[in-house]
Protein backbone atom coordinates (compact mmCIF):
# COMPACT_ATOMS: atom_id res chain seq x y z
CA UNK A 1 -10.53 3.58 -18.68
CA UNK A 2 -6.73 3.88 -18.60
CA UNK A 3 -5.03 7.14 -18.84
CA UNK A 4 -5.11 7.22 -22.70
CA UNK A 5 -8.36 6.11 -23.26
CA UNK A 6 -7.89 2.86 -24.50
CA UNK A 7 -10.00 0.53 -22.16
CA UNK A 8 -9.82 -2.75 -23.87
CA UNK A 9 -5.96 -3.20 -25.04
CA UNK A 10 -4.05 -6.41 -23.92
CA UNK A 11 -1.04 -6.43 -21.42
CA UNK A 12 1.28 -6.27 -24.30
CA UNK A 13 0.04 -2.96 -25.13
CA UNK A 14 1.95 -0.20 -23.75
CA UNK A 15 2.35 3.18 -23.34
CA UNK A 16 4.27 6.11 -23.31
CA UNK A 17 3.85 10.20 -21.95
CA UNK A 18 4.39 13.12 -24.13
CA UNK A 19 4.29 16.31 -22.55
CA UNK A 20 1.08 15.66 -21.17
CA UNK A 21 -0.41 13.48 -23.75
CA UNK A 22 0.01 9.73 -23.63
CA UNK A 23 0.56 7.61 -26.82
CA UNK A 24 0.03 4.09 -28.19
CA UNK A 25 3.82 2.69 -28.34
CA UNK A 26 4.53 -1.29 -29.07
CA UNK A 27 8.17 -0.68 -28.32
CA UNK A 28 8.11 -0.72 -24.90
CA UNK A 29 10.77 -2.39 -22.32
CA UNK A 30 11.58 -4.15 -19.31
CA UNK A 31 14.75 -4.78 -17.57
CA UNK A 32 16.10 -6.07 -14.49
CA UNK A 33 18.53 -3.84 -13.55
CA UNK A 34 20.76 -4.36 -10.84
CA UNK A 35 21.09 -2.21 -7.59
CA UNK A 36 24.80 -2.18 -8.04
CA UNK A 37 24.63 -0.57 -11.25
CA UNK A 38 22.02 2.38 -10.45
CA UNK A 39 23.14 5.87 -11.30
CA UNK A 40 21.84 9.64 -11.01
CA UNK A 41 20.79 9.17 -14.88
CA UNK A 42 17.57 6.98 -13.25
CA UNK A 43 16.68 10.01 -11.35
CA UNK A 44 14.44 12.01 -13.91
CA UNK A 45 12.58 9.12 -14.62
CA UNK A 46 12.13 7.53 -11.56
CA UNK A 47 10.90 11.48 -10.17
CA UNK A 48 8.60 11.62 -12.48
CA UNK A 49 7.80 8.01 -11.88
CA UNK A 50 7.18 8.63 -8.55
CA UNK A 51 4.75 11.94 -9.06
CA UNK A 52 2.43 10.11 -10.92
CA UNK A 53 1.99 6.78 -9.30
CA UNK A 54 -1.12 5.22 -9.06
CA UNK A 55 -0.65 4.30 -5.57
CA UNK A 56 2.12 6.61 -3.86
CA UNK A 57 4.92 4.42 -2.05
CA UNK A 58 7.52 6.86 -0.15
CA UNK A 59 9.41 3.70 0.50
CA UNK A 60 10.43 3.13 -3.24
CA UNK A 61 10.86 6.70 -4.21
CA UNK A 62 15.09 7.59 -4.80
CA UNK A 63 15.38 9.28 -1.84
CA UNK A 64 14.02 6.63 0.59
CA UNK A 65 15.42 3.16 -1.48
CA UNK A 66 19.20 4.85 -2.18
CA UNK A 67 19.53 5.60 1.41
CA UNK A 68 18.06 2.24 2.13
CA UNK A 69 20.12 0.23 -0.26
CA UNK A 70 23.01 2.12 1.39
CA UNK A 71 22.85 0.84 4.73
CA UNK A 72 21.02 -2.62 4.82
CA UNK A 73 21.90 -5.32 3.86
CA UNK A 74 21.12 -6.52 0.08
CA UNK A 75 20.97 -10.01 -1.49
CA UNK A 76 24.40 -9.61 -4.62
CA UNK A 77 21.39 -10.23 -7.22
CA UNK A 78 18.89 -7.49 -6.24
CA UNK A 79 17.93 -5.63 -8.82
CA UNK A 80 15.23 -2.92 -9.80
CA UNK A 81 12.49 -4.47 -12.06
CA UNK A 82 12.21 -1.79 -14.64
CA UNK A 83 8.89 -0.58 -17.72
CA UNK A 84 9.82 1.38 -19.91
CA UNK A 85 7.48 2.92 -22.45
CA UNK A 86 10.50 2.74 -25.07
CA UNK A 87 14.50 2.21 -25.15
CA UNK A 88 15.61 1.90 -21.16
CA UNK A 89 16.75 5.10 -20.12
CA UNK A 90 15.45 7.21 -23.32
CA UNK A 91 11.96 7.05 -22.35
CA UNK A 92 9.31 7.38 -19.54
CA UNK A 93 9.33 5.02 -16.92
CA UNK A 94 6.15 3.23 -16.00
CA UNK A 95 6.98 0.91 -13.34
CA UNK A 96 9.67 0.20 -10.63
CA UNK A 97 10.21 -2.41 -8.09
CA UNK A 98 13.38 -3.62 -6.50
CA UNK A 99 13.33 -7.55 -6.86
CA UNK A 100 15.64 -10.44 -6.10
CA UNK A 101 15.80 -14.11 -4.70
CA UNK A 102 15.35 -15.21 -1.45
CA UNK A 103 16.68 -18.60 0.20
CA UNK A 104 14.74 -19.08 3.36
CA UNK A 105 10.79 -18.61 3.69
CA UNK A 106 10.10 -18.26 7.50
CA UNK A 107 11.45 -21.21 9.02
CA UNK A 108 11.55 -23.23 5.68
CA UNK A 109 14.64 -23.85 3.24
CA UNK A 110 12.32 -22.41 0.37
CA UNK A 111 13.76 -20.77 -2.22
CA UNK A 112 11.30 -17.97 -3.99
CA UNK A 113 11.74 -14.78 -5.50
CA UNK A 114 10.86 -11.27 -3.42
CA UNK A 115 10.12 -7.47 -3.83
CA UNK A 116 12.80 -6.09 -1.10
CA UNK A 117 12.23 -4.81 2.26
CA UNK A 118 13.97 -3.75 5.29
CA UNK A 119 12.50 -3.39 9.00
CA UNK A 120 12.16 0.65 8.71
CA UNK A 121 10.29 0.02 5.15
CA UNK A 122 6.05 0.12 5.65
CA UNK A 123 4.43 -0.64 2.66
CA UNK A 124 6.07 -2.74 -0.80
CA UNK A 125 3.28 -1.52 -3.36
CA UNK A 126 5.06 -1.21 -6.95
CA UNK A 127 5.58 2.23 -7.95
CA UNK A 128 3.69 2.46 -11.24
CA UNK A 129 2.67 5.23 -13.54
CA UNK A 130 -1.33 5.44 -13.20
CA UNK A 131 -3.16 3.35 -16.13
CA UNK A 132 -0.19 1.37 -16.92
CA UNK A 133 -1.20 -1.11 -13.72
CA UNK A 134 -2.08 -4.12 -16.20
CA UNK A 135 1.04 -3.48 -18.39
CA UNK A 136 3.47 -3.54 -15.41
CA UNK A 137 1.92 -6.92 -14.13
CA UNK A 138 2.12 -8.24 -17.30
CA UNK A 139 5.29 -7.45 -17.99
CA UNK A 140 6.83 -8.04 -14.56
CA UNK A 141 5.20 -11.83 -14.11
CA UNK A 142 6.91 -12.64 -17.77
CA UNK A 143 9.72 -11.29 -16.36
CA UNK A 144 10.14 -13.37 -13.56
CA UNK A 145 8.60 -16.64 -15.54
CA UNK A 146 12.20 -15.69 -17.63
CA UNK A 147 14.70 -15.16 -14.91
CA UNK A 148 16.73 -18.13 -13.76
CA UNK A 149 15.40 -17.14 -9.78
CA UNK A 150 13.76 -20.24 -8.45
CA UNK A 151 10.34 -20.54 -7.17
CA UNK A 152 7.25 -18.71 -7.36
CA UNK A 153 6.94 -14.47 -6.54
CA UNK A 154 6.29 -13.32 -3.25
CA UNK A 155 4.51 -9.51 -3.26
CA UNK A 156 4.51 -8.36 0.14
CA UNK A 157 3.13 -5.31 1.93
CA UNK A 158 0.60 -4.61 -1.14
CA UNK A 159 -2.37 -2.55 -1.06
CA UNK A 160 -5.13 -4.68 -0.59
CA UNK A 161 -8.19 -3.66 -2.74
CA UNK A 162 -6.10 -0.69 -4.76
CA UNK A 163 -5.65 -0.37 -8.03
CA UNK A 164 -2.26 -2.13 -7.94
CA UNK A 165 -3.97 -5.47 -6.00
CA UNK A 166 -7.26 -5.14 -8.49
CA UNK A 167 -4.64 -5.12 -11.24
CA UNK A 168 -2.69 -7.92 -10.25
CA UNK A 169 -5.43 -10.63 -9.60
CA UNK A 170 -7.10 -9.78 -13.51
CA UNK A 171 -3.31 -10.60 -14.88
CA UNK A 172 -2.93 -13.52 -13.03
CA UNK A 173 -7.02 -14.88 -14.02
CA UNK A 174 -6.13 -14.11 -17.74
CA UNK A 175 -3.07 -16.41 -17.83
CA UNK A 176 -4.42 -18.98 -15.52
CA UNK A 177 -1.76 -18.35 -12.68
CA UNK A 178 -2.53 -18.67 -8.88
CA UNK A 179 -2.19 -15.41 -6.91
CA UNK A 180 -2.63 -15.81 -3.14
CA UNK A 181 -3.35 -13.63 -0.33
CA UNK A 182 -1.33 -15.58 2.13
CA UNK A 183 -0.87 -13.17 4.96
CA UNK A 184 -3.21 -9.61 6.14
CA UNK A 185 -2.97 -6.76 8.25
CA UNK A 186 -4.96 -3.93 8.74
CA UNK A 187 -3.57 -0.67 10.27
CA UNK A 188 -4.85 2.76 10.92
CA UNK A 189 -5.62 4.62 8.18
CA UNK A 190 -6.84 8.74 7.90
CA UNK A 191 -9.06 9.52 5.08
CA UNK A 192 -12.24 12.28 5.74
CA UNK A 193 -13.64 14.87 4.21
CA UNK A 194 -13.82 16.64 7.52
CA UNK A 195 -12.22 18.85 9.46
CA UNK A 196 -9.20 18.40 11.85
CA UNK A 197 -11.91 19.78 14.44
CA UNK A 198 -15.14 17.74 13.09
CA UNK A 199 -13.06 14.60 12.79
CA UNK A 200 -11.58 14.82 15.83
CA UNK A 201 -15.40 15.17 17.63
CA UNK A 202 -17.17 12.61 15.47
CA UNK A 203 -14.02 9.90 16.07
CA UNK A 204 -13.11 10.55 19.68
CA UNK A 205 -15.78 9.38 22.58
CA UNK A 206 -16.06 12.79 24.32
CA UNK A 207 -14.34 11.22 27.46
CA UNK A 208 -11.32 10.93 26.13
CA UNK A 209 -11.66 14.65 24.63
CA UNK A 210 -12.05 15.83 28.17
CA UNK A 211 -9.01 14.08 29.24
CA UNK A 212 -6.95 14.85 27.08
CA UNK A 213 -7.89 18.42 27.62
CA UNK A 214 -6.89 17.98 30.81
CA UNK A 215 -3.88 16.75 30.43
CA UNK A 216 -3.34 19.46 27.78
CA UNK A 217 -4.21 22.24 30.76
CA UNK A 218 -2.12 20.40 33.23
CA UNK A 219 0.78 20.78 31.17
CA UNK A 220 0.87 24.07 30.14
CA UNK A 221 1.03 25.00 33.61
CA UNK A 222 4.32 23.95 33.58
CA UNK A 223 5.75 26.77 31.21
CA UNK A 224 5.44 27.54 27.97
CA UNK A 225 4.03 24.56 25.50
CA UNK A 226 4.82 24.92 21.73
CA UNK A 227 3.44 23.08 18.80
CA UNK A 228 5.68 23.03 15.83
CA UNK A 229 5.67 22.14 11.49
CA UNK A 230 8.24 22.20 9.39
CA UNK A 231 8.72 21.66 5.61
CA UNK A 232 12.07 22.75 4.85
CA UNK A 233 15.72 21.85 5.26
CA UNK A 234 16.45 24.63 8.15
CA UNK A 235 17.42 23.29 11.22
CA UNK A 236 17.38 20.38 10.05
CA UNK A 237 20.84 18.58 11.33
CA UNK A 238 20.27 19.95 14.71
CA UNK A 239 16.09 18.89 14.38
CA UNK A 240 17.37 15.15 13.43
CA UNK A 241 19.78 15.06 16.39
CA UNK A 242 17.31 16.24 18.89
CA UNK A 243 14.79 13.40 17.09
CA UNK A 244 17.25 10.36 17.72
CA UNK A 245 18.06 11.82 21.52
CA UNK A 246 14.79 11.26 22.50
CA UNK A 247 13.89 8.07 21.51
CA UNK A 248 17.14 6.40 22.39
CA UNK A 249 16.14 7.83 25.82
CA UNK A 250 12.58 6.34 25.82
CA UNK A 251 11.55 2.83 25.92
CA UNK A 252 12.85 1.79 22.80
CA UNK A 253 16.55 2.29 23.44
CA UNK A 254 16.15 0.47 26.70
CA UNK A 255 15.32 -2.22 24.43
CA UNK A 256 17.94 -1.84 21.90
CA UNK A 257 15.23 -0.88 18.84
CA UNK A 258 15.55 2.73 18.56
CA UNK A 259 17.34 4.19 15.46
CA UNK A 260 20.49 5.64 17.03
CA UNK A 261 21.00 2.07 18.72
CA UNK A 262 23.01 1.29 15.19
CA UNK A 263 24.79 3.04 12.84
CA UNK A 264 22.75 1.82 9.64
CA UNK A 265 19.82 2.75 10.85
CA UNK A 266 20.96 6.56 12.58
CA UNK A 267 22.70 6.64 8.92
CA UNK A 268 19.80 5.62 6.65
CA UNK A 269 17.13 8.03 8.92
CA UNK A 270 19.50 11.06 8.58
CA UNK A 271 19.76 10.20 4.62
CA UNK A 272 16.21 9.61 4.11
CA UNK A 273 15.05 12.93 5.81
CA UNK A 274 17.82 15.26 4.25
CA UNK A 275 16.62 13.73 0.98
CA UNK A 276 13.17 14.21 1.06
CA UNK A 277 13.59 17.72 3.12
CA UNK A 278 15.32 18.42 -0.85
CA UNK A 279 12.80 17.05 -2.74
CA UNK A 280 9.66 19.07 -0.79
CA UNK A 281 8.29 15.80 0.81
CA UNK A 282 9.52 16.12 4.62
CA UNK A 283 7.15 17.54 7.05
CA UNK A 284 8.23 17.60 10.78
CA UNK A 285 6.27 17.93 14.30
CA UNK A 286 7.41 19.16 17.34
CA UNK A 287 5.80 19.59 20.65
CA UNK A 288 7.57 21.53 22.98
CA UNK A 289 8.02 22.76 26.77
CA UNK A 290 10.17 25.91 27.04
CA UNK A 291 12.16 25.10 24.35
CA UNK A 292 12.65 21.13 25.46
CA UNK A 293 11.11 18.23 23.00
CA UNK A 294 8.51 16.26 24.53
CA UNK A 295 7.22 14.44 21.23
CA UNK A 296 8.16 14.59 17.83
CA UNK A 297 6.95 13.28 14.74
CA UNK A 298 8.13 12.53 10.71
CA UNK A 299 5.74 12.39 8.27
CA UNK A 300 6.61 12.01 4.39
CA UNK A 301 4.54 13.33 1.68
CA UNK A 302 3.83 12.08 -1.32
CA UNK A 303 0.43 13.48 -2.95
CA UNK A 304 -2.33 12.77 -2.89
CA UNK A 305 -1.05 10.61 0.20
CA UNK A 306 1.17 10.54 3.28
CA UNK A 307 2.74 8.96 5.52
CA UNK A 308 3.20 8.90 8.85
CA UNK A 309 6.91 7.59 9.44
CA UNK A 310 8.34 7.69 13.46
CA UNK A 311 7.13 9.40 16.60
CA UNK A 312 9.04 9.99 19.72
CA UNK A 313 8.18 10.94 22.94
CA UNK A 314 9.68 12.11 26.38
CA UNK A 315 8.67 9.20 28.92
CA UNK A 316 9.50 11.05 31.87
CA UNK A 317 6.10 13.41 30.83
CA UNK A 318 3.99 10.19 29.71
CA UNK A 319 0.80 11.13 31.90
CA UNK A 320 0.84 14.21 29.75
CA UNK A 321 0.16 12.21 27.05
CA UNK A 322 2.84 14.15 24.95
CA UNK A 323 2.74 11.78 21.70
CA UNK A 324 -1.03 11.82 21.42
CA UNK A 325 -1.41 15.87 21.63
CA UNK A 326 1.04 16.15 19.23
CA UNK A 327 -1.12 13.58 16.79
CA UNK A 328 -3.96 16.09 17.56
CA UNK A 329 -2.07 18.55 15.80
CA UNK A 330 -1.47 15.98 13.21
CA UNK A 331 -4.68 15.62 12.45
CA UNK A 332 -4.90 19.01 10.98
CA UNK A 333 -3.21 17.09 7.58
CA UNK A 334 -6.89 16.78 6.35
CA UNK A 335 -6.94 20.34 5.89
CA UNK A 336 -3.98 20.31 3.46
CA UNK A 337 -5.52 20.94 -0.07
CA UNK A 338 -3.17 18.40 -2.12
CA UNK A 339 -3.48 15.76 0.98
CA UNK A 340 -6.15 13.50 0.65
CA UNK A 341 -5.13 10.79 3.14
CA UNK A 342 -2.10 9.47 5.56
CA UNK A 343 -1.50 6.05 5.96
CA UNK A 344 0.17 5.54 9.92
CA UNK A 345 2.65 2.93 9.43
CA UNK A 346 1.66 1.40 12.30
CA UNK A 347 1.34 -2.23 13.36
CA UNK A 348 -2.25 -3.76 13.28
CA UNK A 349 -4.02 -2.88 16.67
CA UNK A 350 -1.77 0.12 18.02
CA UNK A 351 -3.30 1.25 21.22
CA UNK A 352 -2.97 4.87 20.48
CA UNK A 353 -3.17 5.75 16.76
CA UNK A 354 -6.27 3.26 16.72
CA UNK A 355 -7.80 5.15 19.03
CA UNK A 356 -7.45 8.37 17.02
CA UNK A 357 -8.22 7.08 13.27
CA UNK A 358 -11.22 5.55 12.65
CA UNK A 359 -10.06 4.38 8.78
CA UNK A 360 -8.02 0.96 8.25
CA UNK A 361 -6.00 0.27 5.54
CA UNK A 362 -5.79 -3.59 4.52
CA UNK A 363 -1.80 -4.69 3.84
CA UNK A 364 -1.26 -8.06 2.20
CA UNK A 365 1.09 -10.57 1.45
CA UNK A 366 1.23 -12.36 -1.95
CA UNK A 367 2.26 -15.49 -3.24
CA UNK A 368 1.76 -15.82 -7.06
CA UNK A 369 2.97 -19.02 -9.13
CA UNK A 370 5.85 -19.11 -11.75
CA UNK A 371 5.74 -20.99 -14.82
CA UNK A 372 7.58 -24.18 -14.91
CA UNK A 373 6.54 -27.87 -13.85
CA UNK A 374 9.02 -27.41 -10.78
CA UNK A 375 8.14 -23.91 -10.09
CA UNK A 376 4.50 -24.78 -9.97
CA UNK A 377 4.82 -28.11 -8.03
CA UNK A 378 6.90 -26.54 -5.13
CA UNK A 379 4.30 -23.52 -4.98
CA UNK A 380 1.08 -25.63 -4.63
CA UNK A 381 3.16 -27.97 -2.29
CA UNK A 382 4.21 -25.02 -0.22
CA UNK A 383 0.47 -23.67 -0.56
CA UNK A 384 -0.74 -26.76 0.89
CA UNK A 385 1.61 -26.82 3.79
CA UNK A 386 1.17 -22.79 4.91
CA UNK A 387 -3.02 -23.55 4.48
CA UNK A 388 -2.65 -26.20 6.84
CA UNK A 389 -0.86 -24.82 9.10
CA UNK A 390 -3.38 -22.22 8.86
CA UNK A 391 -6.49 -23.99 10.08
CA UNK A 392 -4.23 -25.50 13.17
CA UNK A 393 -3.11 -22.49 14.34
CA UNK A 394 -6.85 -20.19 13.28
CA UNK A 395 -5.31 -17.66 11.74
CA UNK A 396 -7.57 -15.25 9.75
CA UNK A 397 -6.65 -13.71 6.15
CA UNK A 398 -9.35 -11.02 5.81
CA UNK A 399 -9.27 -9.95 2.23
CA UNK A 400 -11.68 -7.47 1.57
CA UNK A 401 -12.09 -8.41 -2.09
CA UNK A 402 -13.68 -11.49 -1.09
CA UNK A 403 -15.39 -12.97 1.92
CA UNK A 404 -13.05 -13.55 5.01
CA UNK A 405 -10.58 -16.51 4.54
């Protein structure tokens, strides 16, 4: 049942918050609202947006996108998809998702229509107000059928299986439209009801415990280890400096990928962390020998979720295993009352958070067809093309709503 009760209403149906009451409304809105034109008097909205979401997406949230939108590189026609409940701007907002055309698909002149990413961005789930998942759909797939944007709608880095995903695929079975899982990942995920301690033990072969105990031992003999959390601003300049140090020293800016190799993305991280470190959703690690950083660690908050952002480590102590003691401490984020999982941002098969975190969390890639005759002979062409090529290279879409694909 949807968050006002009303199970059986069609996509046109909408609705809108009241204090904390929500109410049947027929007036509701969307707009396409370009990035150019966003202002401070979003902000409310969005925030509140945001706090409610039925699946939490740091990524999208003000203080992650404005930074983002700041520094990388944007198409001159992006613009934030926008539900309203009412009149833009004098009601809540239900949905948000920053949206605009896109020329070249992989190696193909194709031109379709995308929700925006950049390389530092994990996860491209809408941000939508919980029980509104249908509406937004809706609303957003008319949208784009509208929009003079060729091609068909790309969704990518969606939730498989969540609420969002479960959402999407009734909308597009109502009105008859293909929706396609066309790409999967899955990448550690921490969700228990236990115990830093108990999870740790039931997770970890006892081999590895011992090790790492070792290790542990080995280095505190070297002076004085420290672990480390912050949630607040203080120190926070100096904190950020010492963060980008150390992994421009480490393997990554050897190779040119680390975040103080360029000045967009040194820019964007500083802006990002300040702004959530305002808005109560920053939560830092440190491990430490006599006062020097060996590992450190950004994690984002967003309740019920988290997320686990960038790690750093000091090579020079690598058989101390500094990165992996410090995601020990991590761990203790199932003991957080308002925290119910942490999603690592990692790429599928990561050698050392897989290790750690049992859970997975499925991330898809979407390709869902456009009305028009063109629109819908270019996507099925297209679909034919990326299928075969499929089969004659055995790749494997596991989508965990059906049977593996």
């Amino acid at each position: 049942m949807d968050a006002g009760g009303f199970q059986n209403q069609n996509d046109a149906t909408v609705f809108y918050e009241t204090g904390d009451r929500v109410c049947l409304n027929n007036s509701s809105s969307a707009e396409l609202l370009p990035v150019s034109a966003m202002d401070s008097d979003l902000l409310p909205a969005w925030q509140k947006l945001a706090r409610n979401a039925s699946e939490p997406n740091i990524f999208y949230e003000h203080w992650m996108l404005g930074p983002a939108l700041r520094h990388f590189p944007v198409h001159s026609e992006l613009s934030l998809f926008l539900l309203w409940a009412g009149a833009p701007g004098k009601s809540d907002l239900l949905g948000l998702l920053p949206v605009g055309p896109c020329w070249v698909l992989g190696r193909w002149p194709v031109p379709f229509i995308q929700n925006w990413g950049h390389h530092n961005s994990f996860l491209g789930t809408p941000l939508v107000r919980s029980g509104f998942e249908h509406q937004f759909w809706a609303a957003l797939l008319n949208a784009m059928d509208a929009t003079d944007w060729p091609g068909f709608l790309h969704i990518s880095g969606l939730t498989i299986g969540g609420p969002l995903d479960k959402a999407m695929r009734a909308v597009c079975a109502r009105q008859k439209r293909r929706s396609d899982l066309v790409h999967s990942v899955a990448r550690a995920f921490l969700e228990s009801d236990l115990d830093a301690d108990s999870y740790y033990a039931r997770t970890v072969r006892s081999k590895k415990r011992k090790e790492l105990r070792r290790q542990a031992k080995r280095l505190s003999e070297l002076g004085e280890v420290q672990y480390s959390c912050h949630r607040d601003d203080e120190g926070l300049t100096h904190w950020i400096d010492e963060f980008l140090a150390l992994e421009r020293e480490s393997w990554k800016g050897q190779e040119g990928s680390a975040l103080d190799c360029a000045d967009d993305t040194r820019n964007f991280f500083r802006e990002a962390l300040a702004g959530a470190a305002a808005c109560g959703q920053l939560e830092r690690h440190d491990l430490r020998l006599d006062g020097k950083p060996l590992a450190m660690l950004v994690n984002f908050r967003s309740p019920p979720g988290s997320f686990s952002f960038k790690t750093a480590f000091d090579d020079a102590y690598s058989r101390f295993s500094p990165g992996v003691l410090l995601q020990l401490e991590n761990l203790k984020i199932l003991e957080q009352p308002d925290i119910d999982w942490m999603d690592s941002c990692a790429e599928q098969g990561h050698p050392m958070i897989d290790s750690l975190w049992s859970g997975r969390r499925h991330i898809g890639r979407f390709s869902i067809e456009l009305k028009g005759i063109s629109r819908i002979a270019m996507f099925r062409t297209l679909r034919m093309g990326e299928d075969l090529m499929a089969r004659i290279k055995r790749r494997k879409i596991i989508d965990i709503m059906q049977e593996p694909i």
